[in-house]
C-alpha atoms as a PDB file:
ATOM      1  CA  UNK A   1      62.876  30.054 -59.195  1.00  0.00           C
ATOM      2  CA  UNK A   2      59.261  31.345 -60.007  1.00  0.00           C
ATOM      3  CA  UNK A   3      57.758  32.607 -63.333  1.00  0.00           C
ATOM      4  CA  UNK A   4      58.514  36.497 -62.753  1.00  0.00           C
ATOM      5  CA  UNK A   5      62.146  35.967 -62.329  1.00  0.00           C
ATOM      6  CA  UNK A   6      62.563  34.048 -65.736  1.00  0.00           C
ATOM      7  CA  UNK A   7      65.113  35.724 -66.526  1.00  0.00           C
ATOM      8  CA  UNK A   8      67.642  35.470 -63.866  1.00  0.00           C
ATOM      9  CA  UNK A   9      66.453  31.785 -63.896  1.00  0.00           C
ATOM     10  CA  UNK A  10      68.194  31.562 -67.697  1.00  0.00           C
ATOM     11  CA  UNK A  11      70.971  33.703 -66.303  1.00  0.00           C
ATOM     12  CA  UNK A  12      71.735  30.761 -63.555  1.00  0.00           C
ATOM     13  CA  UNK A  13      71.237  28.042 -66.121  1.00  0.00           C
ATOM     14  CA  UNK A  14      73.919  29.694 -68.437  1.00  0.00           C
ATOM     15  CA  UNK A  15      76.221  30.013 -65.665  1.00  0.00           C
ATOM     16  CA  UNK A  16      75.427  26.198 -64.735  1.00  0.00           C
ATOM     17  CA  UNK A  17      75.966  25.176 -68.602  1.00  0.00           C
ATOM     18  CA  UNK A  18      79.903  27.507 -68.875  1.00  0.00           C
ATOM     19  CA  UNK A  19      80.649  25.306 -65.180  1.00  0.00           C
ATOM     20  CA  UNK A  20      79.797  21.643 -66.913  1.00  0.00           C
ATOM     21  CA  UNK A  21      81.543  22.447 -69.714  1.00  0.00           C
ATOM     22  CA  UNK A  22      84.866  23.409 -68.085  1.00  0.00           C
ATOM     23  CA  UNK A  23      84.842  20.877 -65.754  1.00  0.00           C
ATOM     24  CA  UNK A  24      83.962  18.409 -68.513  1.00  0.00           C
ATOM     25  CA  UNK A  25      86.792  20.299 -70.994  1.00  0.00           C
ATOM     26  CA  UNK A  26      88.986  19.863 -67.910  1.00  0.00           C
ATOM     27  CA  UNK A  27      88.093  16.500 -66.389  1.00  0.00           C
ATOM     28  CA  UNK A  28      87.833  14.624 -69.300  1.00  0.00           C
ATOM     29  CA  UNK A  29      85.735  12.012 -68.172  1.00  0.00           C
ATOM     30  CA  UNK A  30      85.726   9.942 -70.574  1.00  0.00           C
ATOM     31  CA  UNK A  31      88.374   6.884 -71.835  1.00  0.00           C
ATOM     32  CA  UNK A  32      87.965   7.393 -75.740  1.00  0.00           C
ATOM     33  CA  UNK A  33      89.387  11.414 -76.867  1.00  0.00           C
ATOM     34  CA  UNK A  34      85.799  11.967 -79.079  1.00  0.00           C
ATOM     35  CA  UNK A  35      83.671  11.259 -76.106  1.00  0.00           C
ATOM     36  CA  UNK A  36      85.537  14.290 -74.542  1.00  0.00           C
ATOM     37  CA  UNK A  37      85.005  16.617 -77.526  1.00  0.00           C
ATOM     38  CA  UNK A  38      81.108  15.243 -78.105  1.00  0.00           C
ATOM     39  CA  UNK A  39      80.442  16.282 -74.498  1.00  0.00           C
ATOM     40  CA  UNK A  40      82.264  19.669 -74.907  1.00  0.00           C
ATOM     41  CA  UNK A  41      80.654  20.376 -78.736  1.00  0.00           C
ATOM     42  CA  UNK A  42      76.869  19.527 -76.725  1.00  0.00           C
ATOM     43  CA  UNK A  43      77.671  21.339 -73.627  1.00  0.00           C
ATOM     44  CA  UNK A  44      78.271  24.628 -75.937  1.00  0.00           C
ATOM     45  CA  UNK A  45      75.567  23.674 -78.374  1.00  0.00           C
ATOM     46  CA  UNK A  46      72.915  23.986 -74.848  1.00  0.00           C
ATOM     47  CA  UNK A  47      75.379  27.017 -73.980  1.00  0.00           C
ATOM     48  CA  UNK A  48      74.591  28.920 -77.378  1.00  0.00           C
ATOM     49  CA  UNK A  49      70.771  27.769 -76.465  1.00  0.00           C
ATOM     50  CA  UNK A  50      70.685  29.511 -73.204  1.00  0.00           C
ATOM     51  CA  UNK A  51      72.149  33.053 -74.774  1.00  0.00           C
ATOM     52  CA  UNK A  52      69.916  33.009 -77.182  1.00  0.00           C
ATOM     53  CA  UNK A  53      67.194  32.858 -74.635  1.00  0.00           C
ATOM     54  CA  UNK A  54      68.397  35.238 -72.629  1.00  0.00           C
ATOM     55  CA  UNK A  55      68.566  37.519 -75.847  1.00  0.00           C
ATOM     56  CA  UNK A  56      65.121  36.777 -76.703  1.00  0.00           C
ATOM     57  CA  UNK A  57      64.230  37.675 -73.448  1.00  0.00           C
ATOM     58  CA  UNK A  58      65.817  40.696 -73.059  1.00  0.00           C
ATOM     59  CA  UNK A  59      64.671  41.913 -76.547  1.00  0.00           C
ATOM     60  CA  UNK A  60      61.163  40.942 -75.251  1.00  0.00           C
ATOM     61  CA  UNK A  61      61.482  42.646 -71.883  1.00  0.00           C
ATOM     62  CA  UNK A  62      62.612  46.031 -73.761  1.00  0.00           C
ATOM     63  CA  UNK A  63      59.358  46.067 -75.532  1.00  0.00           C
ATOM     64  CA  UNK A  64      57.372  45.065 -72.536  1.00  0.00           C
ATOM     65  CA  UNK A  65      58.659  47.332 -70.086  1.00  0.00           C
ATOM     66  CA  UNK A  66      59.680  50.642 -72.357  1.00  0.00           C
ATOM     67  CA  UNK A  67      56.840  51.238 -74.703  1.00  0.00           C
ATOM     68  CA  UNK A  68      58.740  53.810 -76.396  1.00  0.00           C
ATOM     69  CA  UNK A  69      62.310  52.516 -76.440  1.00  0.00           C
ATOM     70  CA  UNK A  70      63.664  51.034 -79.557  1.00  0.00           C
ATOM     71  CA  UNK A  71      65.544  47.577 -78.426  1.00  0.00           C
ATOM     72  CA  UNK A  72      68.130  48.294 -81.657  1.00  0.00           C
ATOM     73  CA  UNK A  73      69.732  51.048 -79.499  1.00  0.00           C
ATOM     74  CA  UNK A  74      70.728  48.496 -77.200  1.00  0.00           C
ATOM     75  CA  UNK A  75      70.902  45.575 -78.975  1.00  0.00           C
ATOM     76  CA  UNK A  76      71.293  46.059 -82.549  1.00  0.00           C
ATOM     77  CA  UNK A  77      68.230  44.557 -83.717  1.00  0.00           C
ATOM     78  CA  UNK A  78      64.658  46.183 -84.941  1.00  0.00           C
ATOM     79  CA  UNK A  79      62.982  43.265 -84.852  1.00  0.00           C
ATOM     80  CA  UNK A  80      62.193  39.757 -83.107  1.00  0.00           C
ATOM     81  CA  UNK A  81      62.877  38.220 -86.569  1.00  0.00           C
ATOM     82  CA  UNK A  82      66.084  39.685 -87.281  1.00  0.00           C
ATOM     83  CA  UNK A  83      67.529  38.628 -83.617  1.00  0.00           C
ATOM     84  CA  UNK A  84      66.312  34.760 -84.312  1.00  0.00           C
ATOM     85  CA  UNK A  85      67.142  34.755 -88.109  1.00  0.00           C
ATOM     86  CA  UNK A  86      70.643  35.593 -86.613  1.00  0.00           C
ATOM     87  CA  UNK A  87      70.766  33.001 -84.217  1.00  0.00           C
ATOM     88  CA  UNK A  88      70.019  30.327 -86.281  1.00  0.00           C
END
């Protein structure tokens, strides 16, 4: 997927990521019980990853494209800072 469509290339990753980790929730792949939950507990850590990507990026892309829109009107936050302080 090239560079301009970053975005929908996080979109498809995220979608990719919730898959894996119902098939793997589903599957379970694995012989020993807490080889199953590690799997599911990293496939939603990469999950929580991707969304805040896509946040960041559509915080970003408010900015970029609509110089005189305020991205707290549609997501809440005034700032960058305030959207990662949240996330982490």
């Amino acid at each position: 997927i090239p560079e301009e469509r970053a975005f929908v290339r996080l979109v498809v990753a995220t979608l990719v990521c919730v898959c894996y980790s119902v098939v793997i929730a589903i599957v379970r792949p694995y012989i020993r019980v807490e080889d199953d939950v590690l799997a599911v507990a990293t496939s939603l850590v990469l999950l929580l990853f991707f969304l805040g990507a896509n946040w960041t990026t559509i915080f970003l892309g408010i900015e970029e494209r609509y110089q005189g829109a305020d991205p707290a009107d549609v997501l809440g936050f005034s700032s960058l800072t305030g959207l990662v302080n949240t996330m982490i």
